[in-house]
C-alpha atoms as a PDB file:
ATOM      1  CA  UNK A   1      93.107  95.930 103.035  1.00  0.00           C
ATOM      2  CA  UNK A   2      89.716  97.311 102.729  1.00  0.00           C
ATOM      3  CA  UNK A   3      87.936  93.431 102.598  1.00  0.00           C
ATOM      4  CA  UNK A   4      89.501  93.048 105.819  1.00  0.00           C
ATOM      5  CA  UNK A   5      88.446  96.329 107.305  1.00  0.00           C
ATOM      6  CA  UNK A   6      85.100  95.337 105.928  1.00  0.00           C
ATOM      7  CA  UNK A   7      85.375  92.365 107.631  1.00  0.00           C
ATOM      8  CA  UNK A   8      86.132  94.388 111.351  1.00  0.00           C
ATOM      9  CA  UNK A   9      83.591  96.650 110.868  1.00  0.00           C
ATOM     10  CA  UNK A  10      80.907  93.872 110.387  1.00  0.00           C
ATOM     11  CA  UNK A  11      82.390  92.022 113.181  1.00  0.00           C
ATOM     12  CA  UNK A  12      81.821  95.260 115.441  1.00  0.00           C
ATOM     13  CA  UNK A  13      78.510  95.946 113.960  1.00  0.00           C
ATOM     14  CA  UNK A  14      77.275  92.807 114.802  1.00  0.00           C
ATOM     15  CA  UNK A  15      78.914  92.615 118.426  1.00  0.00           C
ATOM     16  CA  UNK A  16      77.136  95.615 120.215  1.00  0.00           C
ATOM     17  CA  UNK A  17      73.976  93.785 120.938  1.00  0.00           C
ATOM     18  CA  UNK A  18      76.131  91.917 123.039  1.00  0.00           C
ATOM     19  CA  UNK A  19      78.419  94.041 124.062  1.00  0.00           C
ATOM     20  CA  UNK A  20      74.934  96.098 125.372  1.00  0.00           C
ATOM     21  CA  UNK A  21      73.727  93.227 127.526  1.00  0.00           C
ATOM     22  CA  UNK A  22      71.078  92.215 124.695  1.00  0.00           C
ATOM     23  CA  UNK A  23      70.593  88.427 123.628  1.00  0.00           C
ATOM     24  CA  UNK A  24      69.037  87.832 120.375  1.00  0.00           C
ATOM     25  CA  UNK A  25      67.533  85.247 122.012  1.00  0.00           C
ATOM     26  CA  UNK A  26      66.219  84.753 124.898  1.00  0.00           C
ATOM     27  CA  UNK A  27      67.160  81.403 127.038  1.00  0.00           C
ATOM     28  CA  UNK A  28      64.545  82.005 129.423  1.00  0.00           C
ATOM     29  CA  UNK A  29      61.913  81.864 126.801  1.00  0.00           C
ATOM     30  CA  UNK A  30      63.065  79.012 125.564  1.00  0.00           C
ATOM     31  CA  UNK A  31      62.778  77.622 128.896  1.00  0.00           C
ATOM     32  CA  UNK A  32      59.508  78.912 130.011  1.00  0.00           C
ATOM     33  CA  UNK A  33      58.060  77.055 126.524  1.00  0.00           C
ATOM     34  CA  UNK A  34      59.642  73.867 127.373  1.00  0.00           C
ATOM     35  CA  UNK A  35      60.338  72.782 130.816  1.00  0.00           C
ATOM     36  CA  UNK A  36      58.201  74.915 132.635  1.00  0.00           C
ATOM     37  CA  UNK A  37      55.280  74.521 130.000  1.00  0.00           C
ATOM     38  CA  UNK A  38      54.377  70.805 131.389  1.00  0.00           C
ATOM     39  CA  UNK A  39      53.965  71.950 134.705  1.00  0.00           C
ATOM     40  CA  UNK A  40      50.891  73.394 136.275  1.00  0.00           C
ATOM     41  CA  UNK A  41      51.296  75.366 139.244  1.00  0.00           C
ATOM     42  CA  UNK A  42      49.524  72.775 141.484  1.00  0.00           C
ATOM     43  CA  UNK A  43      52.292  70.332 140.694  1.00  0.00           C
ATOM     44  CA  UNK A  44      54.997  73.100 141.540  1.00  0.00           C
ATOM     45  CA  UNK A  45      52.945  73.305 144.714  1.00  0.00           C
ATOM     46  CA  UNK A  46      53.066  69.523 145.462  1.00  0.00           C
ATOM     47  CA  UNK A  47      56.471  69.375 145.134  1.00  0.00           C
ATOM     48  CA  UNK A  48      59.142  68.364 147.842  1.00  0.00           C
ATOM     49  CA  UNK A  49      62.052  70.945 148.174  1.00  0.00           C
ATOM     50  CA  UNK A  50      64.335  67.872 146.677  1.00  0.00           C
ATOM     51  CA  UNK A  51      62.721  67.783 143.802  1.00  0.00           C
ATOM     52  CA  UNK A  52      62.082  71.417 143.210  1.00  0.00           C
ATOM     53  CA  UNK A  53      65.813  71.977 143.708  1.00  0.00           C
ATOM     54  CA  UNK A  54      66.458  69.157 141.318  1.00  0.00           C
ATOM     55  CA  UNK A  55      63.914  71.376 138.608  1.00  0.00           C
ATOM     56  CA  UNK A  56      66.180  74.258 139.605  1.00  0.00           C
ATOM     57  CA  UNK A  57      69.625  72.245 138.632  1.00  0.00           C
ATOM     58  CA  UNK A  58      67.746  70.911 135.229  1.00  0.00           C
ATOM     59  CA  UNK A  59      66.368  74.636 134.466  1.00  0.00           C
ATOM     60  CA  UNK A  60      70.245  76.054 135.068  1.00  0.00           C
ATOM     61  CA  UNK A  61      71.847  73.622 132.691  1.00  0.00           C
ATOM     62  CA  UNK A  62      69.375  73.839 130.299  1.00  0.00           C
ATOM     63  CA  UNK A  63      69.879  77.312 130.472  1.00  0.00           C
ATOM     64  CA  UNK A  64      73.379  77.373 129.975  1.00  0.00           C
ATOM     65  CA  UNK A  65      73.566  74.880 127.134  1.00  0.00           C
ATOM     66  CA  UNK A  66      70.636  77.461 125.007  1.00  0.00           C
ATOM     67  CA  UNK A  67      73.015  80.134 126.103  1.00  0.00           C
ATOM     68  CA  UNK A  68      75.940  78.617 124.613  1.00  0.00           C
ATOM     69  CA  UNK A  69      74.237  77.495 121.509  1.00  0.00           C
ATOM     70  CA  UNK A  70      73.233  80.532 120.996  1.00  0.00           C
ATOM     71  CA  UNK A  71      76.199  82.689 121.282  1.00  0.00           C
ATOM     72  CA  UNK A  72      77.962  79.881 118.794  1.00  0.00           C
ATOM     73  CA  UNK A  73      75.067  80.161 116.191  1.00  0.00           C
ATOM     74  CA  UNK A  74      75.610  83.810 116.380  1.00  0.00           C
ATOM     75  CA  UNK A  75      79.297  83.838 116.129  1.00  0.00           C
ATOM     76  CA  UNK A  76      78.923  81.513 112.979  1.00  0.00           C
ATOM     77  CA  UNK A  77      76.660  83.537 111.013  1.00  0.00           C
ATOM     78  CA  UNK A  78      79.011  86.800 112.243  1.00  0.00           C
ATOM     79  CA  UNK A  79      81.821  85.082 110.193  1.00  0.00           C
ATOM     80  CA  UNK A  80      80.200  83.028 108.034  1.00  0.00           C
ATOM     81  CA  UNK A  81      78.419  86.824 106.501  1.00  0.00           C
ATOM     82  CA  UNK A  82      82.001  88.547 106.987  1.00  0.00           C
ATOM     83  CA  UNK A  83      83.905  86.140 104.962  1.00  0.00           C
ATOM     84  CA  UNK A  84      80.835  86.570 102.313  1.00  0.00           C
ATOM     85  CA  UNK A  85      80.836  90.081 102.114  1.00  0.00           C
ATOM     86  CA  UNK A  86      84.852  89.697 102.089  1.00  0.00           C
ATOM     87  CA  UNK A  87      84.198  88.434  98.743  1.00  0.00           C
ATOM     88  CA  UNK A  88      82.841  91.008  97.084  1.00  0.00           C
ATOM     89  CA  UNK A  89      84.709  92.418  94.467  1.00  0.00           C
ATOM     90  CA  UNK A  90      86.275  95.750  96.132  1.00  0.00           C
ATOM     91  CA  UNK A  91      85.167  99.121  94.630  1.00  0.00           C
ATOM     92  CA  UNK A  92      88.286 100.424  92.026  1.00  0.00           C
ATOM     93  CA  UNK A  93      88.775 104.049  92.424  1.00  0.00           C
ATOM     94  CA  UNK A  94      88.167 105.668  89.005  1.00  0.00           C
ATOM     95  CA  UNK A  95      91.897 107.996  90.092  1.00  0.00           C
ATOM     96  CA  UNK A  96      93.718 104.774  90.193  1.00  0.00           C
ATOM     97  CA  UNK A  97      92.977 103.707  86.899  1.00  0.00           C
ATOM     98  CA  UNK A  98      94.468 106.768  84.821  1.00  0.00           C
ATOM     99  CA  UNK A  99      97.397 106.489  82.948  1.00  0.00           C
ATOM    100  CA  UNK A 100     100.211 108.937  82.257  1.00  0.00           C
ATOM    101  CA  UNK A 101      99.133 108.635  78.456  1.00  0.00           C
ATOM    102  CA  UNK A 102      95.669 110.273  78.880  1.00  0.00           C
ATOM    103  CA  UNK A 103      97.222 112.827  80.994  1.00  0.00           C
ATOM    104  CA  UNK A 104      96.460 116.175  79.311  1.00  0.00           C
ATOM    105  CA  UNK A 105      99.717 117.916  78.261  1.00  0.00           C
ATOM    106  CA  UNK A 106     100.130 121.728  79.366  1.00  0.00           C
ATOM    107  CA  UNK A 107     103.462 123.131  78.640  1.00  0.00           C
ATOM    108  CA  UNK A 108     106.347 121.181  76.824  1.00  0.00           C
ATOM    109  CA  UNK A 109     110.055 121.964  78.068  1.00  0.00           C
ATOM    110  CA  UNK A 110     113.390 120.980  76.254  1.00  0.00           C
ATOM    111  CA  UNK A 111     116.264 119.968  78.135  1.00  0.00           C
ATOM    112  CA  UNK A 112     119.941 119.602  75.731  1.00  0.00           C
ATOM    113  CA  UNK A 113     123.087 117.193  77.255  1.00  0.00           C
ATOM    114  CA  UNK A 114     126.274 118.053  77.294  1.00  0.00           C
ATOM    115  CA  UNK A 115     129.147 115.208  77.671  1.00  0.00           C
ATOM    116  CA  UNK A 116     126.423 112.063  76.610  1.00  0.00           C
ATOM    117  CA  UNK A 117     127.978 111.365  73.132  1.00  0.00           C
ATOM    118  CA  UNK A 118     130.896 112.624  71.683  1.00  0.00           C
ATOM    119  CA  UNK A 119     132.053 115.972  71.711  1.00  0.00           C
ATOM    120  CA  UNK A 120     132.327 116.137  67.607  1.00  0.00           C
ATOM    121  CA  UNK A 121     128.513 114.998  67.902  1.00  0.00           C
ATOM    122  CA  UNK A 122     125.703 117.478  68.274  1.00  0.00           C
ATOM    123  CA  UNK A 123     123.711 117.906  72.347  1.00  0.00           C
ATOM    124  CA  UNK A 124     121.184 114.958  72.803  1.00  0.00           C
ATOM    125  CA  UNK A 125     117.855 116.394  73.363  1.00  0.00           C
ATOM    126  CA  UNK A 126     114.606 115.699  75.109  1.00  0.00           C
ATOM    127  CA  UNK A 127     111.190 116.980  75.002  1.00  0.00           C
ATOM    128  CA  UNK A 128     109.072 116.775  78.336  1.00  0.00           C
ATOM    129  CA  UNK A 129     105.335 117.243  78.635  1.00  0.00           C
ATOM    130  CA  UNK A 130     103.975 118.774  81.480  1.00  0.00           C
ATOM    131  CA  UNK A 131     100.981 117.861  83.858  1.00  0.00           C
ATOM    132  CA  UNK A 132      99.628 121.469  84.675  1.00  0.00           C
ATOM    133  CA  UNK A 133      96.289 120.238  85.179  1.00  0.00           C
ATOM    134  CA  UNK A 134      97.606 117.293  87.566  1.00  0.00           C
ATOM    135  CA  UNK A 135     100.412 118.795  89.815  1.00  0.00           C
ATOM    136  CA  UNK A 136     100.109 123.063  89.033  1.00  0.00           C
ATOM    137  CA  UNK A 137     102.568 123.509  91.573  1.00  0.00           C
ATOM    138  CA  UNK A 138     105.483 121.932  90.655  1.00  0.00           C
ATOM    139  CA  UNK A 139     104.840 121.995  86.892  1.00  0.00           C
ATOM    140  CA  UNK A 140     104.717 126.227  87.562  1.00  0.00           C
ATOM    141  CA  UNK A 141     108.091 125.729  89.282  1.00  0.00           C
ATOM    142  CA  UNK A 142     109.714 123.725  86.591  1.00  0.00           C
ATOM    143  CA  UNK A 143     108.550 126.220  83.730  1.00  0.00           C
ATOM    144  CA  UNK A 144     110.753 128.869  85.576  1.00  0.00           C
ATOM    145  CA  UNK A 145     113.630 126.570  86.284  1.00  0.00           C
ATOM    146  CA  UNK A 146     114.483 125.883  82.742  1.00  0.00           C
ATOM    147  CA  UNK A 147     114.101 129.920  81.382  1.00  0.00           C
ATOM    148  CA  UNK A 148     117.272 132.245  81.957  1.00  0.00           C
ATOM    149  CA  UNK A 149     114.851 134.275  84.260  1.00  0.00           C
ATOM    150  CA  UNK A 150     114.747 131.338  86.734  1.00  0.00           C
ATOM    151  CA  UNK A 151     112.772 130.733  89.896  1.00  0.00           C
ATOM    152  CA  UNK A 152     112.756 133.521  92.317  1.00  0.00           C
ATOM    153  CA  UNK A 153     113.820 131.798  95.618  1.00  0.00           C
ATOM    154  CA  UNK A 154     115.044 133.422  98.888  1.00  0.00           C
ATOM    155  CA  UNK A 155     118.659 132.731  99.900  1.00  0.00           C
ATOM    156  CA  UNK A 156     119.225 130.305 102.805  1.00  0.00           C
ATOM    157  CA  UNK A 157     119.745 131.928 106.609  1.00  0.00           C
ATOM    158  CA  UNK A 158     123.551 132.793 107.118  1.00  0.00           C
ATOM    159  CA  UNK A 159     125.591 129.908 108.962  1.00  0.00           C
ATOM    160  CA  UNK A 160     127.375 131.873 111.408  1.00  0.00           C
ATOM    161  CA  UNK A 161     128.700 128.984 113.068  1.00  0.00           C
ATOM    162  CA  UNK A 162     132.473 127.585 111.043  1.00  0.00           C
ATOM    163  CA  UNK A 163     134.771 126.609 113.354  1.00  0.00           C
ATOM    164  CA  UNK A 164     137.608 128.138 111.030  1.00  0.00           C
ATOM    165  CA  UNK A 165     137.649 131.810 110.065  1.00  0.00           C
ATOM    166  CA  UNK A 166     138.346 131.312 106.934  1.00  0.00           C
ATOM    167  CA  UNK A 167     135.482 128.782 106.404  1.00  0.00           C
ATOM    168  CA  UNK A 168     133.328 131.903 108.267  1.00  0.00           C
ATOM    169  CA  UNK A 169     134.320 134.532 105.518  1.00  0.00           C
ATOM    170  CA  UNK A 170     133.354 132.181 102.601  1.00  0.00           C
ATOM    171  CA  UNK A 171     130.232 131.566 103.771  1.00  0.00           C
ATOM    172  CA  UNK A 172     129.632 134.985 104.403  1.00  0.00           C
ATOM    173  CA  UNK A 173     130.750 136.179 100.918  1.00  0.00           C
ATOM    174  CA  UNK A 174     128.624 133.638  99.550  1.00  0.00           C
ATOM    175  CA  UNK A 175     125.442 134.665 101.668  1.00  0.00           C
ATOM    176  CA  UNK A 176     126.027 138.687 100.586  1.00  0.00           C
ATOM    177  CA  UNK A 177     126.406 137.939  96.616  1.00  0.00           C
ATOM    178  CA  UNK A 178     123.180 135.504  97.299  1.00  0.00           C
ATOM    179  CA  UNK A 179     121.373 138.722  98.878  1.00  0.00           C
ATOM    180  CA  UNK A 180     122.247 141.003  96.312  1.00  0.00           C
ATOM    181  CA  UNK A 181     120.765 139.153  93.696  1.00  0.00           C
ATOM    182  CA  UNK A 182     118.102 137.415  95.717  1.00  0.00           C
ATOM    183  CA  UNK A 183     115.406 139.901  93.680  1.00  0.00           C
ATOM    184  CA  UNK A 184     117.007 139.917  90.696  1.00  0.00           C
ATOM    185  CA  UNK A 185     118.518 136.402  89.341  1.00  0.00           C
ATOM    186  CA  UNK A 186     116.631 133.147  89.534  1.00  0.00           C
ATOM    187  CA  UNK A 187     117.408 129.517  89.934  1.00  0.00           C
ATOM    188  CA  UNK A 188     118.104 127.846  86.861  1.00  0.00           C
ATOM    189  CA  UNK A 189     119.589 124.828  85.336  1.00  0.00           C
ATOM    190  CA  UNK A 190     122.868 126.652  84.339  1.00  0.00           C
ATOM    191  CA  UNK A 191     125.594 123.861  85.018  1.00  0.00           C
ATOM    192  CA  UNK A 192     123.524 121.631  86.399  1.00  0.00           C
ATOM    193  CA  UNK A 193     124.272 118.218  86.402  1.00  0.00           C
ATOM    194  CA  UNK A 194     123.128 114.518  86.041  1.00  0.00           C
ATOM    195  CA  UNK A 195     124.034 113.699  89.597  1.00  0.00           C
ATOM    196  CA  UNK A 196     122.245 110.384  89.897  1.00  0.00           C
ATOM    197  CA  UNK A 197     121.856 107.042  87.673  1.00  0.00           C
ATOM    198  CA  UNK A 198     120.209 103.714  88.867  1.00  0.00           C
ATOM    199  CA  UNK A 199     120.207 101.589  86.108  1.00  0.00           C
ATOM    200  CA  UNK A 200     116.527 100.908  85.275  1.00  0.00           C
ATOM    201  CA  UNK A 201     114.972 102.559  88.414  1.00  0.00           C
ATOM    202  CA  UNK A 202     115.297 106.069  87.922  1.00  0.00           C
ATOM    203  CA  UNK A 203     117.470 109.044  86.469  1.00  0.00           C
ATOM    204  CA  UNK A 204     118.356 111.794  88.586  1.00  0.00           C
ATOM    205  CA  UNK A 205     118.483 115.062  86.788  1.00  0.00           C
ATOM    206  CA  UNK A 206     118.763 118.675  87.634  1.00  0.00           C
ATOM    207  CA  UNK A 207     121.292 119.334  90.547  1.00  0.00           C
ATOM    208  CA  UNK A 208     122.015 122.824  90.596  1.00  0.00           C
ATOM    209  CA  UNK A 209     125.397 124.081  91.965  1.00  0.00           C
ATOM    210  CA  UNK A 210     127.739 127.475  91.998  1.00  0.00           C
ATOM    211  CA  UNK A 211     125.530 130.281  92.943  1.00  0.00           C
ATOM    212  CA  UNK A 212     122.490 128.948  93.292  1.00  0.00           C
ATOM    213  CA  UNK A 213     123.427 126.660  96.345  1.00  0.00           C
ATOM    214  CA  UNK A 214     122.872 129.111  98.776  1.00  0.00           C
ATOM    215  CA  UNK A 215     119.321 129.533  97.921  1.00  0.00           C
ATOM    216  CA  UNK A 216     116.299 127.738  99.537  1.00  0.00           C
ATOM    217  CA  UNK A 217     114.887 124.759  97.501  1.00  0.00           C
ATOM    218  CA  UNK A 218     111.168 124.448  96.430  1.00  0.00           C
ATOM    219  CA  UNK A 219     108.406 122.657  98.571  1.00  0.00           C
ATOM    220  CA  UNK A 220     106.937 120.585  95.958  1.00  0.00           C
ATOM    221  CA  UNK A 221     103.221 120.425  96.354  1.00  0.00           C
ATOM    222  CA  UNK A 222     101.285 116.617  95.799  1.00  0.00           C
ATOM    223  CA  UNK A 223      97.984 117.157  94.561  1.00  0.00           C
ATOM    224  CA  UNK A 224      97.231 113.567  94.518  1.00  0.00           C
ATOM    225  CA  UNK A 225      96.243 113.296  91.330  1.00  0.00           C
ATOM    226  CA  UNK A 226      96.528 109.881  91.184  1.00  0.00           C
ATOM    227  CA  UNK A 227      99.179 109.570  88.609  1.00  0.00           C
ATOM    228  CA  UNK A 228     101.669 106.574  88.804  1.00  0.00           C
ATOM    229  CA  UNK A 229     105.303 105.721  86.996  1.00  0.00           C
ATOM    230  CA  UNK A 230     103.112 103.519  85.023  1.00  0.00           C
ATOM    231  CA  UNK A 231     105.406 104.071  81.892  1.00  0.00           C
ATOM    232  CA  UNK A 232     108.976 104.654  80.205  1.00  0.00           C
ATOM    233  CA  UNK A 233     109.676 107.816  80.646  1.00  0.00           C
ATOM    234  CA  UNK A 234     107.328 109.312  83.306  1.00  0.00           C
ATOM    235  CA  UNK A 235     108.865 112.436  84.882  1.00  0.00           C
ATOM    236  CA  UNK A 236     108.950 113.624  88.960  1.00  0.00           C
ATOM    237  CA  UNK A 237     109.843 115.630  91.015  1.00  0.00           C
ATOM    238  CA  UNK A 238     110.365 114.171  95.064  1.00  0.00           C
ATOM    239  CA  UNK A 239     107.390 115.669  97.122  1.00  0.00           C
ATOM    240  CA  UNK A 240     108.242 118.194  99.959  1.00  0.00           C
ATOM    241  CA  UNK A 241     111.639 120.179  99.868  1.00  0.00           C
ATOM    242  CA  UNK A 242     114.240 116.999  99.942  1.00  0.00           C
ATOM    243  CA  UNK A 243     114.852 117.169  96.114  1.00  0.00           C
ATOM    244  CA  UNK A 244     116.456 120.607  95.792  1.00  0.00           C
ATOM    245  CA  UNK A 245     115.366 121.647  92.042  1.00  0.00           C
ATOM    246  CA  UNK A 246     115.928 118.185  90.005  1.00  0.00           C
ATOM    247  CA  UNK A 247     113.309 116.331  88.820  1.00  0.00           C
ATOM    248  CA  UNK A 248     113.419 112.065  88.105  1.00  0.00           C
ATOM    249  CA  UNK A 249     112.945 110.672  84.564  1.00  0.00           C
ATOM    250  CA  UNK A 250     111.594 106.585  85.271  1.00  0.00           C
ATOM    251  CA  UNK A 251     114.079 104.402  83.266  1.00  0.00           C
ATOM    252  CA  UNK A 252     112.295 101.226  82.935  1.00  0.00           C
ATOM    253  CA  UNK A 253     109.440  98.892  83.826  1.00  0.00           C
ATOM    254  CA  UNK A 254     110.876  98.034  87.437  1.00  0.00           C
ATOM    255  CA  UNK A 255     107.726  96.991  89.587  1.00  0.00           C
ATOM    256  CA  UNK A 256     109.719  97.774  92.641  1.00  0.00           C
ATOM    257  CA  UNK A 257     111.054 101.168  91.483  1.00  0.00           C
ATOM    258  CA  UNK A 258     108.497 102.726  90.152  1.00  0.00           C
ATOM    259  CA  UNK A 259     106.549 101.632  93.671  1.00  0.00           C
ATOM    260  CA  UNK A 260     109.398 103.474  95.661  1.00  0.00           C
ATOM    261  CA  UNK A 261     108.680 106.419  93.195  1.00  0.00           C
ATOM    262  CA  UNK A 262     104.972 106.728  93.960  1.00  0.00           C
ATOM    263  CA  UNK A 263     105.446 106.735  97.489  1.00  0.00           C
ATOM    264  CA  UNK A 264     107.913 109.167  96.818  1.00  0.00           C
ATOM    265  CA  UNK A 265     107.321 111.678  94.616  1.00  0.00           C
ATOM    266  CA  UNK A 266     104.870 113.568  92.319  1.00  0.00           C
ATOM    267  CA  UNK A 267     104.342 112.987  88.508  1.00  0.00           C
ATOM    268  CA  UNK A 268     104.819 116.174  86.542  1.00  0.00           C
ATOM    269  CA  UNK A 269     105.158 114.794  83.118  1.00  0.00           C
ATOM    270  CA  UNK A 270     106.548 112.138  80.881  1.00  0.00           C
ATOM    271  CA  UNK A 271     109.229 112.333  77.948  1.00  0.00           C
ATOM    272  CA  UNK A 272     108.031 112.711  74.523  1.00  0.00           C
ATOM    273  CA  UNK A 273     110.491 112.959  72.240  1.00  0.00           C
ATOM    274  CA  UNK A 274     114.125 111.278  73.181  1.00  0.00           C
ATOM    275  CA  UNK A 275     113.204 108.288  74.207  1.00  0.00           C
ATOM    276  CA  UNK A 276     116.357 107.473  72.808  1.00  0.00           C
ATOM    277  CA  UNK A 277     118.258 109.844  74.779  1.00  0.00           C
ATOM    278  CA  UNK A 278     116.700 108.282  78.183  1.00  0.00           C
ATOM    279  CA  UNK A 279     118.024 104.809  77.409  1.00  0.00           C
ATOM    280  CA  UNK A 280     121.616 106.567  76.540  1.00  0.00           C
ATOM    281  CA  UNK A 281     121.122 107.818  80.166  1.00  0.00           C
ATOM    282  CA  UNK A 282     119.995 105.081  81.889  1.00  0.00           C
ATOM    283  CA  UNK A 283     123.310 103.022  80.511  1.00  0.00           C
ATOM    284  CA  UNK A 284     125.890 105.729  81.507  1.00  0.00           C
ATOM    285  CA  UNK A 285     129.108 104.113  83.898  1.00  0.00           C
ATOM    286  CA  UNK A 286     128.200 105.006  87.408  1.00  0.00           C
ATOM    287  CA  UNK A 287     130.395 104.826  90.731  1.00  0.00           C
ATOM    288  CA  UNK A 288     129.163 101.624  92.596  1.00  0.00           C
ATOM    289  CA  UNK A 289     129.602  99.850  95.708  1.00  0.00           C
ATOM    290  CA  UNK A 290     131.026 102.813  98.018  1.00  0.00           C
ATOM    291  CA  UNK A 291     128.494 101.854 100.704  1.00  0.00           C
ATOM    292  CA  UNK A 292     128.986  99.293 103.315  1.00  0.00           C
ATOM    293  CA  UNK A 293     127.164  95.859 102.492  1.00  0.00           C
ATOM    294  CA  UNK A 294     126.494  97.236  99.288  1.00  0.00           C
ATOM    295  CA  UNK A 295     123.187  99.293 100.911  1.00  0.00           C
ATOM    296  CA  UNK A 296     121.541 101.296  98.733  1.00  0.00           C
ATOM    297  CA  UNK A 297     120.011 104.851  99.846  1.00  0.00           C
ATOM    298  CA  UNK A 298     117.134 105.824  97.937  1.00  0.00           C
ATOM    299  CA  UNK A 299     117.324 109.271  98.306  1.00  0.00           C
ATOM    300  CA  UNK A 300     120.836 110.706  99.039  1.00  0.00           C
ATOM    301  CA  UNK A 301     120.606 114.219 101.236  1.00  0.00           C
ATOM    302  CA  UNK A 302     120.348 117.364  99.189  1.00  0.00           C
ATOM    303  CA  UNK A 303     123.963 118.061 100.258  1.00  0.00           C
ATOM    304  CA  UNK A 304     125.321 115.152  97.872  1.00  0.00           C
ATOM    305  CA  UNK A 305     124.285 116.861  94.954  1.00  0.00           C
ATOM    306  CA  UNK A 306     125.917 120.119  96.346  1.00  0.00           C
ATOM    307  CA  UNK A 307     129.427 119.007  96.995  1.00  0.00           C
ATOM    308  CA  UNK A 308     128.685 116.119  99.800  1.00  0.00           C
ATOM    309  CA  UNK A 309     131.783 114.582 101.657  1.00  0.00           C
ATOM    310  CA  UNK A 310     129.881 111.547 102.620  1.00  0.00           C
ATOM    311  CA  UNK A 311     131.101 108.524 101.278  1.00  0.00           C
ATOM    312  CA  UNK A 312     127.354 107.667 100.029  1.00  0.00           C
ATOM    313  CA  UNK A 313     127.432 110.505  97.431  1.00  0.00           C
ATOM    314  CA  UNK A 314     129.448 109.161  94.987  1.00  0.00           C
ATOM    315  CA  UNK A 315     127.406 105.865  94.603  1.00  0.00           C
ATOM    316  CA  UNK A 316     125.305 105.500  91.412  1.00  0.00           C
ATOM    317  CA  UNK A 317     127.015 108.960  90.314  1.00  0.00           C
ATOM    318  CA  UNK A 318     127.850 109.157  86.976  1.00  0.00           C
ATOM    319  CA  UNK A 319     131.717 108.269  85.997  1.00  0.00           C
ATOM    320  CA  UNK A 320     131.539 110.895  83.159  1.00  0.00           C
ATOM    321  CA  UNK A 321     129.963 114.884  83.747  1.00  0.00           C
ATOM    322  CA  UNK A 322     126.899 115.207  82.370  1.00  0.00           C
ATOM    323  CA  UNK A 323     125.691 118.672  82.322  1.00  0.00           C
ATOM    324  CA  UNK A 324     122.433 120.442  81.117  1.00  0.00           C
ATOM    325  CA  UNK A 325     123.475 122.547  78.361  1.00  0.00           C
ATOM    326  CA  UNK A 326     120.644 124.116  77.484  1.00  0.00           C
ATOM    327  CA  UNK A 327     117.139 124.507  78.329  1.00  0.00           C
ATOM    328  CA  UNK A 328     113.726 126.276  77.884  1.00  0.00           C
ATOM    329  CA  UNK A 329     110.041 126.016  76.786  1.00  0.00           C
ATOM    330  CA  UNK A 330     108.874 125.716  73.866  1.00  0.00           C
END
C-alpha cells in the first residue's frame, strides 16, 4: 500500500507542470532552431502565399509531432522513476516489530476453573501478565474485575418499555437492587462463565451474569501500542464497549484469527503459567452448527453472554459449564 501511494504521489508531483499550462520543453524552440533557422527574412519576403502557407502546414506538423514526443518522453520517465522508487524497500515501523515477549509485565492476575477436569481433581489455574505500560486502561479495569471489590460501574437506564407487566416489575426490581448497590458493590467475575470456544482461534472468557447484568460495561480504551496476537497465549480484551467485561485468551497460531483479533481488539497481556490449562480450554465440546449455512459470527452481541434467545448464541458455546471459581492479583 504505501509503494503504490508512493507511486500516486510521484505521478501527481510530476503532472502539475502540465496540469499549469507549462511544457518542459518548448516545441516552438525547437522549431525556431530548425526550420525557421535556414531561412533569412529576405527569402520569407520572396515568398509566394502558396508556399508560405505550405511553410505554415510543415511548421504545424512539425510542431505537433515535438509536442507529442515530448509529452511521451515525459510520461516514460514519470513511470519509468515511479516504478523505481516503487522498489525501494518500504520503511518498517519500529511499533510493528515488538513482540508480546518483550512486553514489560505490570501486574500478574490468577484466574481458577471450575467444571474443566474432574470434580475429585483440584481448580486448573492460570497466571496472566499484564501490559500496564501498553494498554493502562483496560489493564486498570481488569485489576478491579478479578478483586471481590470489583469495578465500580453505573447501572444501565431503566427499560420502562415490557409489553407484559410482569416482565415491567422484574425489570424494575432488578434496576432498584442495581441502584442500591451501584456505590457500594463492584463488577466482578463471581459466576462468570466460559461463554465462548473456537477451537484454535480464540477463547472467550469472563461473561458476567446475575447481578451484575444490569450494569453498564467498560469502554475499553486502544492505545495502539502496536501489540499483535503474535503468540500462544496472548490475552484481549475487544476495543470499545461490545465485550461486556470478558477478555480473549489466543488459542493457537491461526494466521487468520489472530488477524481478526488485531483488528479487533486490544492486547492486555499473555498467559504465563497454564499453558496447559489453555490447550484443556481450547479442546472443550462446544455447540456447533446452529447457524444457517454454517456462518460464523465473530463477535456474538453482548446479550448472548447474558441469557440471549437468538439462535446464534449457543454456537461455539461450551457443552459443559465452565465457571471462574476464583480470582485475584497476586
Amino acid at each position: 500500500m504505501q509503494s503504490i501511494m508512493r507511486v500516486a504521489l510521484f505521478a501527481i508531483i510530476a503532472f502539475i507542470p502540465y496540469s499549469c499550462g507549462f511544457n518542459l520543453v518548448s516545441p516552438s524552440a525547437v522549431i525556431s532552431s530548425t526550420k525557421y533557422n535556414t531561412l533569412d527574412t529576405m527569402s520569407l519576403g520572396s515568398m509566394s502565399n502558396d508556399d508560405y502557407s505550405s511553410l505554415m502546414d510543415d511548421t504545424d506538423l512539425l510542431s505537433d509531432d515535438i509536442a507529442t514526443s515530448t509529452r511521451r518522453n515525459f510520461f516514460t520517465s514519470v513511470v519509468s522513476s515511479a516504478v523505481m522508487i516503487s522498489s525501494l524497500p518500504t520503511p518498517v515501523n519500529a511499533e510493528d516489530k515488538r513482540s508480546t515477549n518483550d512486553a514489560t509485565i505490570t501486574d500478574k492476575v490468577f484466574i481458577e476453573f471450575k467444571g474443566l477436569s474432574a470434580p475429585s481433581e483440584p481448580n486448573d489455574r492460570i497466571v496472566i501478565g499484564l501490559f500496564g505500560n501498553d494498554a493502562p486502561q483496560p489493564v486498570s479495569i481488569l485489576k478491579q474485575v478479578v478483586t471481590p471489590q470489583g469495578y465500580k460501574s453505573k447501572c444501565k437506564p431503566l427499560d420502562s418499555t415490557r409489553t407484559f407487566e410482569k416482565e415491567q416489575l422484574e425489570a424494575n426490581k432488578v434496576y432498584n437492587n442495581c441502584i442500591e448497590k451501584e456505590d457500594t458493590v463492584g463488577v466482578n467475575y463471581e459466576y462468570s462463565t466460559v461463554w465462548r470456544v473456537v477451537n484454535n482461534e480464540r477463547l472467550d472468557i469472563g461473561a458476567v451474569s446475575g447481578k451484575f447484568i444490569a450494569r453498564e460495561p467498560p469502554n475499553f480504551e486502544d492505545k495502539q501500542s502496536g501489540l499483535k496476537h503474535d503468540e500462544k497465549g496472548v490475552v484481549s480484551v475487544r476495543r470499545g464497549n461490545e465485550s461486556g467485561y470478558g477478555f480473549t485468551i489466543f488459542p493457537r497460531g491461526n494466521a487468520q484469527a489472530a488477524q481478526t483479533l488485531d483488528e479487533e481488539n486490544v492486547v492486555v497481556g499473555r498467559v504465563i503459567e497454564g499453558m496447559d490449562v489453555v490447550d484443556k480450554l481450547n479442546s472443550i465440546p462446544v455447540v456447533k452448527n446452529t447457524l444457517a449455512g454454517n456462518k460464523k459470527k465473530t463477535a456474538p452481541s453482548r446479550a448472548c453472554r447474558y441469557g440471549g434467545n437468538e439462535l446464534f448464541c449457543n454456537e461455539q458455546k461450551p457443552l459443559k459449564k465452565v465457571t471462574l471459581d476464583k480470582t485475584g492479583i497476586l
